[in-house]
N, C-alpha and C. Protein backbone atom coordinates (compact mmCIF):
# COMPACT_ATOMS: atom_id res chain seq x y z
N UNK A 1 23.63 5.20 6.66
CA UNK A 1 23.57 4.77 8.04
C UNK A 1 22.32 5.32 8.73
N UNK A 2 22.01 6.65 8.42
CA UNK A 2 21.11 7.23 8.97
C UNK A 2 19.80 6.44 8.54
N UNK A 3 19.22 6.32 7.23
CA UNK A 3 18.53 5.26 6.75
C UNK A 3 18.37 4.02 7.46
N UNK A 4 19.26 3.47 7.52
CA UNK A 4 19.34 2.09 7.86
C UNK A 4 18.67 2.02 9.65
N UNK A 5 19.40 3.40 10.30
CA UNK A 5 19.19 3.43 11.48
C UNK A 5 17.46 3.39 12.21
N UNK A 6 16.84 4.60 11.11
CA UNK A 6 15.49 4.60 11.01
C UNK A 6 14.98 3.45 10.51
N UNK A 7 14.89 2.72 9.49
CA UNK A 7 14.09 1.45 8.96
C UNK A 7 14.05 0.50 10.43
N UNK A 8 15.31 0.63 10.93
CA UNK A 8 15.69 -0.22 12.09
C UNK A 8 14.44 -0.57 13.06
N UNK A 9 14.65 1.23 13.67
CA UNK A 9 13.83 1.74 14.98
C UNK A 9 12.46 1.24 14.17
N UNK A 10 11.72 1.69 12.99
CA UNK A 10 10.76 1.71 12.55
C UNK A 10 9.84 -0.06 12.57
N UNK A 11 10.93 -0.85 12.29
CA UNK A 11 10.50 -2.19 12.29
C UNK A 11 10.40 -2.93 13.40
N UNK A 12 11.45 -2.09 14.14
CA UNK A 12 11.34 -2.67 15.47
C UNK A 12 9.82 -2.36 16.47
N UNK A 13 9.72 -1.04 16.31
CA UNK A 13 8.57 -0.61 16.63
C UNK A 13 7.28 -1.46 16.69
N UNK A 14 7.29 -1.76 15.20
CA UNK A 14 6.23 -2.83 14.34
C UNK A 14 6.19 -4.09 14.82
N UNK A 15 7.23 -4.24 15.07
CA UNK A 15 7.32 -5.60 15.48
C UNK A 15 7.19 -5.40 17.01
N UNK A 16 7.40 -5.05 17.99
CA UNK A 16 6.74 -4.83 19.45
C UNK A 16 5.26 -4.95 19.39
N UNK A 17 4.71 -3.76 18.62
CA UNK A 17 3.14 -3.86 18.67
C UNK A 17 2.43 -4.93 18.03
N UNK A 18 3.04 -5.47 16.95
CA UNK A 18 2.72 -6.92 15.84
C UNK A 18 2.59 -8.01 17.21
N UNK A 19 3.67 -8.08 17.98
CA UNK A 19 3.84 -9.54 18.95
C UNK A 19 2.79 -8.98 20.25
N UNK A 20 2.25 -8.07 20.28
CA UNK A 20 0.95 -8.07 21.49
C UNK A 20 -0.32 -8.42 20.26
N UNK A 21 -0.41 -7.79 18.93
CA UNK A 21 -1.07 -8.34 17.92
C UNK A 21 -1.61 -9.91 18.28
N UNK A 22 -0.55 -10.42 18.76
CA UNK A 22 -0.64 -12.03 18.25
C UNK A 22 -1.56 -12.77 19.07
N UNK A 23 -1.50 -12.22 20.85
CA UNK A 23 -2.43 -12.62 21.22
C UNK A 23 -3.98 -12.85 20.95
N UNK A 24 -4.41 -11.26 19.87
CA UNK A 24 -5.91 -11.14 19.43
C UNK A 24 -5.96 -12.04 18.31
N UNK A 25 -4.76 -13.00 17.64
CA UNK A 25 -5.13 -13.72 16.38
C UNK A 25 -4.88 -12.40 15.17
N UNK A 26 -4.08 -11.35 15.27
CA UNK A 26 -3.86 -11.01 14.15
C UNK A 26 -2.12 -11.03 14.17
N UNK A 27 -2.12 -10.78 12.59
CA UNK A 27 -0.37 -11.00 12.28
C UNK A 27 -0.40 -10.45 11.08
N UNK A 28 1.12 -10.23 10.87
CA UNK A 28 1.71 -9.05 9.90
C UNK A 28 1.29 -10.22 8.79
N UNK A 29 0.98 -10.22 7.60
CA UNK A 29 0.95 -11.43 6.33
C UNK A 29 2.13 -10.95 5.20
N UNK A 30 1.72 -10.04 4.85
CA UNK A 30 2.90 -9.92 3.47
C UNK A 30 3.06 -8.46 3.64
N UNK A 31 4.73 -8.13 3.40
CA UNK A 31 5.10 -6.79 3.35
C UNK A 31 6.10 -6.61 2.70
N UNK A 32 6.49 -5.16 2.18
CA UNK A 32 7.54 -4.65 1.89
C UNK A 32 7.93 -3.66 2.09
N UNK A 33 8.71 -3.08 3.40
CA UNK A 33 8.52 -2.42 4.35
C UNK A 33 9.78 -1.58 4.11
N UNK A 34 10.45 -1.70 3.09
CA UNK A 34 11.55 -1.12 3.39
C UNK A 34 11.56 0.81 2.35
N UNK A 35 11.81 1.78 3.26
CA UNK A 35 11.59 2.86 2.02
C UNK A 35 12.84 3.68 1.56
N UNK A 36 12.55 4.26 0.68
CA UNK A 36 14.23 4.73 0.12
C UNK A 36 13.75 6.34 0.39
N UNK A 37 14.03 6.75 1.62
CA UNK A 37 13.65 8.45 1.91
C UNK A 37 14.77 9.75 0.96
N UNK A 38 15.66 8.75 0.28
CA UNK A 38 16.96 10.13 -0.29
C UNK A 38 15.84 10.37 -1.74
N UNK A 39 15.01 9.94 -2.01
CA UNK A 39 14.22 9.93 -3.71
C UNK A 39 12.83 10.55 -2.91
N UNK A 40 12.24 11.38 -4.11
CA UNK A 40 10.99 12.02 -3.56
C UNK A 40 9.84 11.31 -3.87
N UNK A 41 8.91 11.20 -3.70
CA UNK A 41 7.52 10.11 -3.38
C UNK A 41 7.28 10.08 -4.68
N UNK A 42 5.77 9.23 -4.67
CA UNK A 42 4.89 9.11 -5.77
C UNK A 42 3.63 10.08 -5.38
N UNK A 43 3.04 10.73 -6.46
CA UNK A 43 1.86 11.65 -6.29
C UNK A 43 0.63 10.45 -6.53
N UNK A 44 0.30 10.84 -5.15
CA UNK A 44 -2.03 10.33 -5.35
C UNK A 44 -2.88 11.19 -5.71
N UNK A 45 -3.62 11.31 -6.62
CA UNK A 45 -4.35 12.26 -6.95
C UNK A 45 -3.34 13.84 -7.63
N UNK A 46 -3.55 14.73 -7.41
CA UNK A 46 -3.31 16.20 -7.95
C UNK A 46 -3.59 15.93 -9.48
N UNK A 47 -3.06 16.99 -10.26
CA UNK A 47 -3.25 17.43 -11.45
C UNK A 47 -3.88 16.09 -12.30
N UNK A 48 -2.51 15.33 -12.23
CA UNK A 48 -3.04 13.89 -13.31
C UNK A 48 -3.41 13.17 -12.75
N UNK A 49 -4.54 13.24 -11.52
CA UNK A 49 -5.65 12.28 -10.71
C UNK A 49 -5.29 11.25 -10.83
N UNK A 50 -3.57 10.91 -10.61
CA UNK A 50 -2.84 9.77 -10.65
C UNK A 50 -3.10 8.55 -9.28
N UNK A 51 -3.31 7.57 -9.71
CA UNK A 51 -4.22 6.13 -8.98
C UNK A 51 -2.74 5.19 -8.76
N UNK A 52 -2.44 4.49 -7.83
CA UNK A 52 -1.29 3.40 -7.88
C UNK A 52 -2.08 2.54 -7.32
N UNK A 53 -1.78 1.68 -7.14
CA UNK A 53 -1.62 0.23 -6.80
C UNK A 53 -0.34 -0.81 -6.67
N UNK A 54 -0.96 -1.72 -5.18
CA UNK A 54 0.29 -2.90 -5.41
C UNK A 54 -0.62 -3.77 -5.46
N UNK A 55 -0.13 -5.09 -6.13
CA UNK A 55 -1.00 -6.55 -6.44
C UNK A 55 -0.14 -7.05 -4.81
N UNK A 56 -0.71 -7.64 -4.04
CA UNK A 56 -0.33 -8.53 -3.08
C UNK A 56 -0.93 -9.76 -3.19
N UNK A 57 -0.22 -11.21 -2.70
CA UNK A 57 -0.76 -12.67 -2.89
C UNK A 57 -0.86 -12.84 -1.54
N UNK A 58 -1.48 -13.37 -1.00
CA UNK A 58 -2.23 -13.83 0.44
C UNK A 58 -1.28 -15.10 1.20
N UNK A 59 -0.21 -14.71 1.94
CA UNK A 59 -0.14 -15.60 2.65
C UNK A 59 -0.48 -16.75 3.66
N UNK A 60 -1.27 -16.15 4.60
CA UNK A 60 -2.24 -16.59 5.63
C UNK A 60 -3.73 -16.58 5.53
N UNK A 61 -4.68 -17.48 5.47
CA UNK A 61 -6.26 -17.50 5.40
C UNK A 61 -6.39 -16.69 6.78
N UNK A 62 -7.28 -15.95 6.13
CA UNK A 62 -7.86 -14.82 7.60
C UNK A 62 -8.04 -14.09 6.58
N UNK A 63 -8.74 -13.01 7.50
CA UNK A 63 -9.61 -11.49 6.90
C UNK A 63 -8.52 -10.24 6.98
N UNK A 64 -8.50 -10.09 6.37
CA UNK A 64 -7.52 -8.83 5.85
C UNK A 64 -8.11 -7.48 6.85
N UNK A 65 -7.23 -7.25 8.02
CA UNK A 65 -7.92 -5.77 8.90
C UNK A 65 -7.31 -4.63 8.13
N UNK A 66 -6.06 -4.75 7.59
CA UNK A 66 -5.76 -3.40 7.40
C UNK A 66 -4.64 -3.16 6.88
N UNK A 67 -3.80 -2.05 6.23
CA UNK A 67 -3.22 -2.20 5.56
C UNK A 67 -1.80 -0.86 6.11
N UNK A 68 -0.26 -1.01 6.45
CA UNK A 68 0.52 -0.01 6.60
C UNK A 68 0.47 0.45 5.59
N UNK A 69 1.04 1.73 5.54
CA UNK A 69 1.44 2.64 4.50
C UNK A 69 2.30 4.07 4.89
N UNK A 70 2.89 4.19 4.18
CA UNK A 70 3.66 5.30 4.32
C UNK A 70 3.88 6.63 3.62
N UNK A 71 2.27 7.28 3.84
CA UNK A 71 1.71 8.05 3.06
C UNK A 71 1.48 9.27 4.04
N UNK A 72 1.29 10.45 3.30
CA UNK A 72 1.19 11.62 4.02
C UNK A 72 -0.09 12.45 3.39
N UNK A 73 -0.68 13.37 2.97
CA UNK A 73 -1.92 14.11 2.60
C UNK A 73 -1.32 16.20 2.67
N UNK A 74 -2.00 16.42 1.68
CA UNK A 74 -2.02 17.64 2.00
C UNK A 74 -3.72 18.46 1.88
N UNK A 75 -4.47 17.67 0.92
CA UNK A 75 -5.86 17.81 0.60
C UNK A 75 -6.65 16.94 0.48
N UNK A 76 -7.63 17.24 0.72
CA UNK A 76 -8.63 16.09 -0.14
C UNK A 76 -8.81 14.98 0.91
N UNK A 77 -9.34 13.65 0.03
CA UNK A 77 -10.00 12.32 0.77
C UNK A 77 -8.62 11.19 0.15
N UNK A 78 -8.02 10.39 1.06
CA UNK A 78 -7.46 9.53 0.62
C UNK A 78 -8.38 8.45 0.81
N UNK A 79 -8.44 7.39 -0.60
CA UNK A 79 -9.34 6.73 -0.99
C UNK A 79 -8.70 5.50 -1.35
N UNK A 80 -8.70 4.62 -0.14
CA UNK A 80 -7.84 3.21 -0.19
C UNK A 80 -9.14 2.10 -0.83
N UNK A 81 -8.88 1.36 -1.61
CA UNK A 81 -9.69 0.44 -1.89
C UNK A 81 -8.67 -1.27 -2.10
N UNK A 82 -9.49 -2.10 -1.68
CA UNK A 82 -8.72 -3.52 -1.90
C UNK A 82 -9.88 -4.02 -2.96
N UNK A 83 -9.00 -4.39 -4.22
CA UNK A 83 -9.93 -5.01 -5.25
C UNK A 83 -9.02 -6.22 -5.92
N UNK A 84 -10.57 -6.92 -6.41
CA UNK A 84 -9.95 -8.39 -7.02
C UNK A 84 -9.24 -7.40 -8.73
N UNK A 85 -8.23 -8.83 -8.65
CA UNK A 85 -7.65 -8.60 -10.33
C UNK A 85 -7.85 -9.31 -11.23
N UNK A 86 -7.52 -8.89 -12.28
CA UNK A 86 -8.47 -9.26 -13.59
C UNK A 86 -7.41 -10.47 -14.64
N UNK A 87 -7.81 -11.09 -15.24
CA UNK A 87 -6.87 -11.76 -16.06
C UNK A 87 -5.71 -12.12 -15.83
N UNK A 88 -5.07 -10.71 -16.69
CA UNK A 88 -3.64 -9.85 -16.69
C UNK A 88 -3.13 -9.65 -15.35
N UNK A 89 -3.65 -9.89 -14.18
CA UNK A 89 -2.96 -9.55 -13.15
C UNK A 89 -2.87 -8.18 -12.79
N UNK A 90 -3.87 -7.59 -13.07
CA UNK A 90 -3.99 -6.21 -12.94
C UNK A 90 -5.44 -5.86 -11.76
N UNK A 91 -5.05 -4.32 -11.56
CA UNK A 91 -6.33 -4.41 -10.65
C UNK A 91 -7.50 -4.28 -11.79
N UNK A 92 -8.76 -4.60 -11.04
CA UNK A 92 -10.22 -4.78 -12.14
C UNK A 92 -11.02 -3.65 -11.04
N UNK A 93 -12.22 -3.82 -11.59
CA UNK A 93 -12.74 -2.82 -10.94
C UNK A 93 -14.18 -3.56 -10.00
N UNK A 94 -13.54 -4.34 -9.66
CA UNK A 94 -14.23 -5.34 -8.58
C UNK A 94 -13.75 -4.68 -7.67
N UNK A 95 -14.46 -4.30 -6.11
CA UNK A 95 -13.93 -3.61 -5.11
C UNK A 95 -14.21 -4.60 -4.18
N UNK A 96 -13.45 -5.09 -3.32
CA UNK A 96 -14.03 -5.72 -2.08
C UNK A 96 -14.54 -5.16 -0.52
N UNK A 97 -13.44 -3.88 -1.15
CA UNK A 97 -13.76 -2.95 0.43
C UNK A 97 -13.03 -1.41 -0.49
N UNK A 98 -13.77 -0.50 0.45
CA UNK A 98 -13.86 0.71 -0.32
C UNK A 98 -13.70 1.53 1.41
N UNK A 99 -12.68 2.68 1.66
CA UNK A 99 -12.44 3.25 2.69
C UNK A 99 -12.09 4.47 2.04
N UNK A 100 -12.73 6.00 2.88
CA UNK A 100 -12.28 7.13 2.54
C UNK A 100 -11.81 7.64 3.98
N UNK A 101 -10.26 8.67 3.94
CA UNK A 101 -9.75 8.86 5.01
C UNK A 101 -9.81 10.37 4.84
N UNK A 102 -9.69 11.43 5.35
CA UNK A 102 -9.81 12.56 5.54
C UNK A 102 -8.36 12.98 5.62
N UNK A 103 -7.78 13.68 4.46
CA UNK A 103 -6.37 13.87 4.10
C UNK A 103 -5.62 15.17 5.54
N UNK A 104 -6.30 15.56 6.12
CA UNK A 104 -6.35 16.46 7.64
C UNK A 104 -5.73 15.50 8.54
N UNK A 105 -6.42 14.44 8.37
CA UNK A 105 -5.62 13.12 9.88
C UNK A 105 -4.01 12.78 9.34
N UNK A 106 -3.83 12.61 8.12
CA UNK A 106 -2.79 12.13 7.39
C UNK A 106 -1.85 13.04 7.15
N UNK A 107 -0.84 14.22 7.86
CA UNK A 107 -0.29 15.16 7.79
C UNK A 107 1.20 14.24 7.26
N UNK A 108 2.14 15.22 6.23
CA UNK A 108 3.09 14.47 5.85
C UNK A 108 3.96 14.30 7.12
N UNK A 109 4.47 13.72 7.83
CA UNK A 109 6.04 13.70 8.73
C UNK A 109 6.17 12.71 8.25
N UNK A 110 7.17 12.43 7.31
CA UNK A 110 8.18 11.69 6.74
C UNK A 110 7.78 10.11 6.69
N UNK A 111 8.27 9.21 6.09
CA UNK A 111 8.25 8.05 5.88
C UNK A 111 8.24 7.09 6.92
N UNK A 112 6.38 7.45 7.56
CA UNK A 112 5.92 6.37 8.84
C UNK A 112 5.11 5.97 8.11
N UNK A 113 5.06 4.42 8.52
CA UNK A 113 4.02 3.74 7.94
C UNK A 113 2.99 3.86 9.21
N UNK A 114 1.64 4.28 8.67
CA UNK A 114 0.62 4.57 9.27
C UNK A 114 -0.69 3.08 9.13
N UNK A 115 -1.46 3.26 10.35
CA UNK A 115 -2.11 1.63 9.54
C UNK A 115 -3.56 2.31 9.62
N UNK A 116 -4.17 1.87 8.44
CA UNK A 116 -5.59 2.37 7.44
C UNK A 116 -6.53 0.77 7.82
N UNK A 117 -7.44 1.08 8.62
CA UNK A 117 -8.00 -0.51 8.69
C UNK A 117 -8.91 -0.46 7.66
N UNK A 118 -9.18 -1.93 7.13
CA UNK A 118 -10.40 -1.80 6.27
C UNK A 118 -11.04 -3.13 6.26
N UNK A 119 -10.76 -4.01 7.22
CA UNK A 119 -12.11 -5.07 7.55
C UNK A 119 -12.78 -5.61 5.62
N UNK A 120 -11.50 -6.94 5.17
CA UNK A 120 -11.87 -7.45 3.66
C UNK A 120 -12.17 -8.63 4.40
N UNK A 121 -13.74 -9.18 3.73
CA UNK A 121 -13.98 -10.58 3.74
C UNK A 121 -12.97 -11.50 3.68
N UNK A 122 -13.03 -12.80 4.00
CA UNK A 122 -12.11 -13.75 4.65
C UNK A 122 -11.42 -13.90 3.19
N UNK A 123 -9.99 -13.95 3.11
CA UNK A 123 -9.06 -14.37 2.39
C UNK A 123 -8.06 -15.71 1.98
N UNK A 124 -8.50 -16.29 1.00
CA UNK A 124 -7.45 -17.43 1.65
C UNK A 124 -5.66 -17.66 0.93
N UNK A 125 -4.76 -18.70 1.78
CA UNK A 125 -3.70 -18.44 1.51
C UNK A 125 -3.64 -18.41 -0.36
N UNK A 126 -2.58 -17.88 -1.21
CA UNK A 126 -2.80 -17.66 -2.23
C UNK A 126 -3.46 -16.63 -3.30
N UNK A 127 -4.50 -16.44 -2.55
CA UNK A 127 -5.76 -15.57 -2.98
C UNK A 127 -4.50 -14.30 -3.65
N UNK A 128 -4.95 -13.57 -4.76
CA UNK A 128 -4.44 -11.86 -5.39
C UNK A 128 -5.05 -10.92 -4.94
N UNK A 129 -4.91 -9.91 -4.89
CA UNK A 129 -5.81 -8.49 -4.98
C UNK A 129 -4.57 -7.36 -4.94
N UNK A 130 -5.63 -6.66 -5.38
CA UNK A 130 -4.46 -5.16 -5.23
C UNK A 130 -5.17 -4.35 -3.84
N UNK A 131 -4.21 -3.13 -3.79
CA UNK A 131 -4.37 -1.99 -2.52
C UNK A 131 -4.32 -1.34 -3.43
N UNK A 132 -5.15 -0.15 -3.68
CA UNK A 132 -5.29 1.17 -4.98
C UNK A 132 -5.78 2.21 -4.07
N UNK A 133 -4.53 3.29 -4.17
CA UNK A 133 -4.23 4.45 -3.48
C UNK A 133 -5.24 5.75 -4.86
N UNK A 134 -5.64 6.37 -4.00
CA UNK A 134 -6.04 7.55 -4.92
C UNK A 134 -7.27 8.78 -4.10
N UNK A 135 -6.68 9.75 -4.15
CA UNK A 135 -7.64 11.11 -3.98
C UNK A 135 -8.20 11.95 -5.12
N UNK A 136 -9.71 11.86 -5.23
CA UNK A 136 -10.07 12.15 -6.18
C UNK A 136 -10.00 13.77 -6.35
N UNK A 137 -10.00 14.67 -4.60
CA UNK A 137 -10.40 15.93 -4.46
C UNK A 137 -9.18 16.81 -3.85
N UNK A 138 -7.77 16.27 -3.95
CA UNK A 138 -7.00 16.56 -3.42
C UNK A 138 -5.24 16.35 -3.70
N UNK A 139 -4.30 15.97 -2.96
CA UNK A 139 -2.94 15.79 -3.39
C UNK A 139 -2.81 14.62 -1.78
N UNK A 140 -2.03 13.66 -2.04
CA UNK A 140 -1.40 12.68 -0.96
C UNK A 140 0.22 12.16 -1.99
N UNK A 141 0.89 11.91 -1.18
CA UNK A 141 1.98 11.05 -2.02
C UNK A 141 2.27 9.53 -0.73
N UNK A 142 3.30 9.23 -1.41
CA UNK A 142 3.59 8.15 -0.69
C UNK A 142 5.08 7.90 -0.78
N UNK A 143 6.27 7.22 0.27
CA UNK A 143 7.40 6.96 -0.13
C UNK A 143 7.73 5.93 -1.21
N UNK A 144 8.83 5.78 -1.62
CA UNK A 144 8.71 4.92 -2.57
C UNK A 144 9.85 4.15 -1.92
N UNK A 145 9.88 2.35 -2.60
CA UNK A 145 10.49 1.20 -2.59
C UNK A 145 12.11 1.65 -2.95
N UNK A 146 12.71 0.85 -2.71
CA UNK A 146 14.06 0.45 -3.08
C UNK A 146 13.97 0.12 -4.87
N UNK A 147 15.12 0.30 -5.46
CA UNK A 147 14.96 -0.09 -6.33
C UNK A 147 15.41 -1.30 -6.88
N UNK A 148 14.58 -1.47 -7.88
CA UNK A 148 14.04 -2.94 -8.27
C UNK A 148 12.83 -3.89 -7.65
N UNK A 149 13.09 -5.22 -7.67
CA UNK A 149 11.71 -5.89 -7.42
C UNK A 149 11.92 -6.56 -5.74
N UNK A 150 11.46 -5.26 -5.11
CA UNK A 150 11.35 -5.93 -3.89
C UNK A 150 10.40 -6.83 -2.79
N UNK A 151 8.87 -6.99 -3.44
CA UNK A 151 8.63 -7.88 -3.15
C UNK A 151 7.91 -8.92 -4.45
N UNK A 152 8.50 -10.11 -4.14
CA UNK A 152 7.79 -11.08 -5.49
C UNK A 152 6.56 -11.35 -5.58
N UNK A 153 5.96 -11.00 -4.54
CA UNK A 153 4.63 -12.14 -4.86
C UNK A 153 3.55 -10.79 -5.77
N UNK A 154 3.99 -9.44 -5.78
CA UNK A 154 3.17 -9.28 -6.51
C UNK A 154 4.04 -7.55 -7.66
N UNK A 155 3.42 -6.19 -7.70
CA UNK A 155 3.70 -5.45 -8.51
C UNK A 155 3.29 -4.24 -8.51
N UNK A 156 3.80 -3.27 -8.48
CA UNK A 156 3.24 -2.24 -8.47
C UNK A 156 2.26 -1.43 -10.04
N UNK A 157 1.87 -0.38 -9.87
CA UNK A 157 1.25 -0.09 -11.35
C UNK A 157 0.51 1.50 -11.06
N UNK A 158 0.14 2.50 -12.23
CA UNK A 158 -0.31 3.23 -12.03
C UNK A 158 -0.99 3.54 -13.33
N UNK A 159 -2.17 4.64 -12.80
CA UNK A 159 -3.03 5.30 -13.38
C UNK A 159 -2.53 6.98 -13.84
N UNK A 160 -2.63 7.74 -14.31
CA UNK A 160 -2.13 8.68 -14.72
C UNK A 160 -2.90 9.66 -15.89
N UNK A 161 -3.22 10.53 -15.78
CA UNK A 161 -3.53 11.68 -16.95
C UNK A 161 -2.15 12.31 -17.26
N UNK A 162 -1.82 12.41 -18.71
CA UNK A 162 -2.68 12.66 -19.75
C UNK A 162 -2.99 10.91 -20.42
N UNK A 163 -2.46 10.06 -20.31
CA UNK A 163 -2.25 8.48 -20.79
C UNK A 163 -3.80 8.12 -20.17
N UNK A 164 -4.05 7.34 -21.34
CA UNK A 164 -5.43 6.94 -21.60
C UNK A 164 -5.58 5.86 -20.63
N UNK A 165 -6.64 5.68 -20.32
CA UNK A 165 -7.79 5.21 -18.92
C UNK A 165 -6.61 3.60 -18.70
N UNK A 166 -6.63 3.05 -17.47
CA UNK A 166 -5.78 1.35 -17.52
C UNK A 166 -4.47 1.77 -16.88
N UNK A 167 -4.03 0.42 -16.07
CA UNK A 167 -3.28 0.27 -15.24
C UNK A 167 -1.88 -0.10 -15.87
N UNK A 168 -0.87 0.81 -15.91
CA UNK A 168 0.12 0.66 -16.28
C UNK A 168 1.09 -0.23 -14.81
N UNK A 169 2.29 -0.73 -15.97
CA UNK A 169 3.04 -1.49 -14.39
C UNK A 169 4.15 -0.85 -14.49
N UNK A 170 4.58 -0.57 -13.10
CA UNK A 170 5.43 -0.14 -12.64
C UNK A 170 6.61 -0.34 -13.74
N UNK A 171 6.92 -1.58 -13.92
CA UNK A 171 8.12 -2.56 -14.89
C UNK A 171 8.44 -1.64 -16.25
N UNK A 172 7.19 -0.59 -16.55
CA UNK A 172 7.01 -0.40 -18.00
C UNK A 172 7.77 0.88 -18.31
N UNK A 173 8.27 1.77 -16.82
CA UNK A 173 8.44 3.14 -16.93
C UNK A 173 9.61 3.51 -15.75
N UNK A 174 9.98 2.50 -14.45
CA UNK A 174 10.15 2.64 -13.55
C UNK A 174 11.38 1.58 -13.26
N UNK A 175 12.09 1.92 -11.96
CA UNK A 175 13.06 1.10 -11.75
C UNK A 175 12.76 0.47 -10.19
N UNK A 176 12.00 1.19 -9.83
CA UNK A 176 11.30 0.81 -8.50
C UNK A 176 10.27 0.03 -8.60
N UNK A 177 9.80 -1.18 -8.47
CA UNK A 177 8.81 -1.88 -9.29
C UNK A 177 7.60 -2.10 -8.05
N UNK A 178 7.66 -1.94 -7.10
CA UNK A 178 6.97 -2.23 -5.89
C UNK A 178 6.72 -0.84 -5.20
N UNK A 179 5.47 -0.75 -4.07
CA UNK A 179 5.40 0.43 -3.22
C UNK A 179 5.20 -0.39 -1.88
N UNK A 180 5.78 0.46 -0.95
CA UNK A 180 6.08 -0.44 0.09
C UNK A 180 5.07 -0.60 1.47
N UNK A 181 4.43 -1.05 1.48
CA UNK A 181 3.50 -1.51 2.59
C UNK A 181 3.35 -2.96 3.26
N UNK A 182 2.19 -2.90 4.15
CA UNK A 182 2.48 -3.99 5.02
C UNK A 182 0.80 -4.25 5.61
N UNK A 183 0.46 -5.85 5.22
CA UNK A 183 -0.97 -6.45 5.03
C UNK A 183 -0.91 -6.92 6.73
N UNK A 184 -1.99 -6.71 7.47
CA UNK A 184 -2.23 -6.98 8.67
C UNK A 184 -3.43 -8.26 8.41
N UNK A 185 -3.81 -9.23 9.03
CA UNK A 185 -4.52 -10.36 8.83
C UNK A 185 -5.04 -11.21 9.93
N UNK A 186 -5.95 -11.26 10.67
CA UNK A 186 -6.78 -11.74 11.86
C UNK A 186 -7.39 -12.97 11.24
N UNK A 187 -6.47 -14.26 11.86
CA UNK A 187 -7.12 -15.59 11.47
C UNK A 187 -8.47 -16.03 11.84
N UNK A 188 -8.44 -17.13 11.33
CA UNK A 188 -10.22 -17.30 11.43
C UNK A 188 -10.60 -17.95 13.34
């Protein structure tokens, strides 16, 4: 109940500031907003300079401003990048936009989604890419999804030491298959 009560307030929130959004031509595009706070996060960066990613598919043509997340910092640079994917549906190492945040602004208090702008060239409906979380000089985590596949259009995946270089998927190790955020999008 307590859960449920917070996701509540939290979306509601989102959604107040989303509908003054609308006047400037931006809008929420694809999310998965929901977090499971009783399970402990995923690690960005520390020891095994562990990298995640979600693949998201583009609902709305417009430019991608920015991205929620529900991440906290204790060191270091959090290092959001939006990149095209490769083949396999994986992230590639095509970057479209590259943002470093100063893990000091990003203090943990609990599972708020915080919004990271990052201004990606114009997108159109359909279009793939991933969001790839990672601190190269420090520790960040993030909450994690509900379990199972909570949003379809795309997948979660990670990077990890000691396991050799490449994007593992979520599907391969995990029961949580998604990380939960939310794509902001300013039409043309």
């Amino acid at each position: 109940m307590k859960n449920s009560l917070r996701f509540l307030l939290g979306l509601s929130l989102l959604l107040m500031s989303a509908s003054q959004a609308h006047a400037s031509g931006i809008y929420i595009d694809q999310m998965q907003p929901v977090v499971d706070d009783t399970v402990g996060g995923l690690a960005i960066g520390g020891a095994s300079q562990q990298k995640l990613a979600q693949t998201v598919t583009v609902g709305l043509d417009g430019r991608l401003v920015g991205v929620f997340l529900p991440i906290g910092c204790d060191s270091g640079r959090l290092v959001i990048e939006i990149r095209e994917l490769d083949a396999e549906g994986k992230p590639s190492d095509v970057v479209l936009r590259r943002r470093e945040f100063n893990a000091a602004n990003i203090s943990p208090i609990g599972p708020v989604f915080r919004f990271f702008p990052l201004r990606v060239p114009l997108l159109s409906a359909g279009d793939r890419f991933a969001v790839v979380l990672q601190n190269p000089t420090g520790d960040c985590g993030i909450f994690q999804s509900p379990v199972g596949d909570s949003y379809a259009g795309g997948e979660g995946f990670f990077e990890a030491l000691p396991n050799p270089p490449g994007w593992v998927p979520f599907s391969d190790t995990e029961t949580r298959l998604d990380l939960p955020f939310i794509t902001e999008v300013k039409l043309p």
